[in-house]
N, C-alpha and C. Protein backbone atom coordinates (compact mmCIF):
# COMPACT_ATOMS: atom_id res chain seq x y z
N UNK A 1 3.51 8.83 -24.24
CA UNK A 1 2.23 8.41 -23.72
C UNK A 1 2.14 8.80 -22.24
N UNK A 2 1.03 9.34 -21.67
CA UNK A 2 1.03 9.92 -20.51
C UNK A 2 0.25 9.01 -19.58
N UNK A 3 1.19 8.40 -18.50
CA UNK A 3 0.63 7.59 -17.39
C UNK A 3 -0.64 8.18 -17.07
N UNK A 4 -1.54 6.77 -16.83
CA UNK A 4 -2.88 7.37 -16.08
C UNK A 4 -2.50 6.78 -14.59
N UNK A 5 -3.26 8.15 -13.79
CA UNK A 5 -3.09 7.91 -12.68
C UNK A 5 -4.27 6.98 -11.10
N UNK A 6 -4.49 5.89 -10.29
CA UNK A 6 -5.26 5.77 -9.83
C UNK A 6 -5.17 5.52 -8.95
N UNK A 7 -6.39 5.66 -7.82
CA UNK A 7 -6.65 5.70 -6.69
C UNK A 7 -7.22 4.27 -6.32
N UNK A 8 -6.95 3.52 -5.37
CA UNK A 8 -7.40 2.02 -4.84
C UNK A 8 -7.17 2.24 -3.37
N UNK A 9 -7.60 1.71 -2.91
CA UNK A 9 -7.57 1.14 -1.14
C UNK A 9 -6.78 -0.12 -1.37
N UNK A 10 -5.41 -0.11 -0.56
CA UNK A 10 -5.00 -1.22 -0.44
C UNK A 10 -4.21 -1.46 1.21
N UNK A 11 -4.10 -2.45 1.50
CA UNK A 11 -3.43 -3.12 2.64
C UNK A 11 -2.42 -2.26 3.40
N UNK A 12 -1.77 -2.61 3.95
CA UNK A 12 -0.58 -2.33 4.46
C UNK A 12 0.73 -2.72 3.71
N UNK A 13 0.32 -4.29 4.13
CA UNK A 13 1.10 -5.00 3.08
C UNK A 13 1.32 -5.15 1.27
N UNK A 14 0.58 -4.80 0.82
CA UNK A 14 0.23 -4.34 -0.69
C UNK A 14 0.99 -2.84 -0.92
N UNK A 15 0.70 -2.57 0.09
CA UNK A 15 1.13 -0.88 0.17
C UNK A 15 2.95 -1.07 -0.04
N UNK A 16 3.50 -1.38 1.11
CA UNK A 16 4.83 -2.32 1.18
C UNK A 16 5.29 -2.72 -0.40
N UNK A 17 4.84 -3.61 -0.31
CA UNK A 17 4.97 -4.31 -1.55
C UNK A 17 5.19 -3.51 -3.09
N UNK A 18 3.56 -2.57 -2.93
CA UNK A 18 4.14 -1.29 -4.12
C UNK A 18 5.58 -0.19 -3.91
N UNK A 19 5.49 0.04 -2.83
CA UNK A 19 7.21 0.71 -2.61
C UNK A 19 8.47 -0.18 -2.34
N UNK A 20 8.37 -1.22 -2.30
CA UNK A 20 9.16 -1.75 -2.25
C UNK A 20 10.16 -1.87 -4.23
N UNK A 21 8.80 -2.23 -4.81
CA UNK A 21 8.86 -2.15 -6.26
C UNK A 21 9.19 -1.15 -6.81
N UNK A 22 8.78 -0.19 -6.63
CA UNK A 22 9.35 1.79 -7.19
C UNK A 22 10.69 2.10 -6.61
N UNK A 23 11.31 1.34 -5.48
CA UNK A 23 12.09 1.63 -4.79
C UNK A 23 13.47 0.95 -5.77
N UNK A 24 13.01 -0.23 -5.95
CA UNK A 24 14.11 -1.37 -6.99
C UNK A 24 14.05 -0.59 -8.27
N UNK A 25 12.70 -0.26 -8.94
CA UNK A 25 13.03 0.32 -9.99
C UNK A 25 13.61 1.62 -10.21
N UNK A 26 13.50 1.85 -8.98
CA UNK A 26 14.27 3.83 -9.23
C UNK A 26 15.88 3.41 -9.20
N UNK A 27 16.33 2.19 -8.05
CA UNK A 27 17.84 2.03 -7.74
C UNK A 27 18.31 1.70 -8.78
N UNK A 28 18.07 0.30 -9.62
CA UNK A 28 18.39 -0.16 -10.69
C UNK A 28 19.22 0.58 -11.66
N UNK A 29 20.85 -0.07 -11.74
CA UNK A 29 20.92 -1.56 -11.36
C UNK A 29 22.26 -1.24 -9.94
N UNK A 30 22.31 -0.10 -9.60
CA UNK A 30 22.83 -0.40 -7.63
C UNK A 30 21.98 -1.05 -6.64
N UNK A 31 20.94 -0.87 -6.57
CA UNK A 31 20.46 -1.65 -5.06
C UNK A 31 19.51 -2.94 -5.76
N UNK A 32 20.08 -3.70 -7.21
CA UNK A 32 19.57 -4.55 -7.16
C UNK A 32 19.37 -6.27 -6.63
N UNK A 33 20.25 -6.64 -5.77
CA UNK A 33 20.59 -7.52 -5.10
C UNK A 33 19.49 -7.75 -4.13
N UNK A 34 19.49 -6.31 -3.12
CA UNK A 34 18.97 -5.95 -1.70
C UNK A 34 17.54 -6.39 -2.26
N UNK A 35 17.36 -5.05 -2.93
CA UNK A 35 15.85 -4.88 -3.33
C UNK A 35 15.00 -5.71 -3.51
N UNK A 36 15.35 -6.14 -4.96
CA UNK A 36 14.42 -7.28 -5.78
C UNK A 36 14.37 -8.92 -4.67
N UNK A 37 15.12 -9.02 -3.97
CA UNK A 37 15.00 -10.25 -2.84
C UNK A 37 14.26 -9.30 -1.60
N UNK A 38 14.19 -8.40 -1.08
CA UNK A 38 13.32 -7.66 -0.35
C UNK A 38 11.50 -7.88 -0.88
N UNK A 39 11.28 -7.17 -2.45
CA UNK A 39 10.45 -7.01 -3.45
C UNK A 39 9.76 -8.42 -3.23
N UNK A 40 10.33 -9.44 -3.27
CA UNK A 40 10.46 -10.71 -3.60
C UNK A 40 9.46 -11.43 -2.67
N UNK A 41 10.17 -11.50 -1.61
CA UNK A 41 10.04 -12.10 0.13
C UNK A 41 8.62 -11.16 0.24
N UNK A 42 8.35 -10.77 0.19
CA UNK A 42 6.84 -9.46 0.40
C UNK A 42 6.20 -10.12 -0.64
N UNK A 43 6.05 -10.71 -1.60
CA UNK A 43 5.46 -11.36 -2.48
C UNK A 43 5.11 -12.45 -2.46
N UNK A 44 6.14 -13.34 -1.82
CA UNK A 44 5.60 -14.65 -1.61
C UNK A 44 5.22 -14.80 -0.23
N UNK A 45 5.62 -14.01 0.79
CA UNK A 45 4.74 -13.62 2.09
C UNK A 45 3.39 -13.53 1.60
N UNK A 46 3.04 -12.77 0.65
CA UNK A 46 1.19 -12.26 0.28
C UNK A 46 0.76 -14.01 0.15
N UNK A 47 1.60 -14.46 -0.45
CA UNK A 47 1.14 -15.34 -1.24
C UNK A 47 0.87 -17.01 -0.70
N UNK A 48 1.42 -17.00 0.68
CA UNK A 48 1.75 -18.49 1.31
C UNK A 48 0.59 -18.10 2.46
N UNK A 49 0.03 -17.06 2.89
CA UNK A 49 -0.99 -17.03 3.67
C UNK A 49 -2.57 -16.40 2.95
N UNK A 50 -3.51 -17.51 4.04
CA UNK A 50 -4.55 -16.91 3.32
C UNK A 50 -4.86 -15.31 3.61
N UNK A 51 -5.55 -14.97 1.81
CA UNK A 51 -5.43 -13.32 2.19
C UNK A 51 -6.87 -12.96 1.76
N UNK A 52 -7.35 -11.99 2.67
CA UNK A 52 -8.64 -11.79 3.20
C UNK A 52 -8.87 -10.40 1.72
């Protein structure tokens, strides 16, 4: 099945957040410790302030 590909405007932080995620899933399972608590912390950062 062939990924569809798309275009969005997002944040800085969203932005972050998506490489942070491609980054864990490419290491996996060596940099999974670092990562996924990196991945993590950027997630619940979005998530404990209000977001515009």
């Amino acid at each position: 099945m062939k990924k569809k590909e798309l275009t969005i405007k997002v944040t800085e932080e969203e932005f972050e957040l998506l490489e942070a995620i491609r980054n864990y899933n490419r290491s996996y399972p060596d940099g999974y410790p670092q990562l996924i608590w990196f991945a993590q912390e950027l997630f619940d950062n979005m998530l404990r302030q209000p977001y515009e």
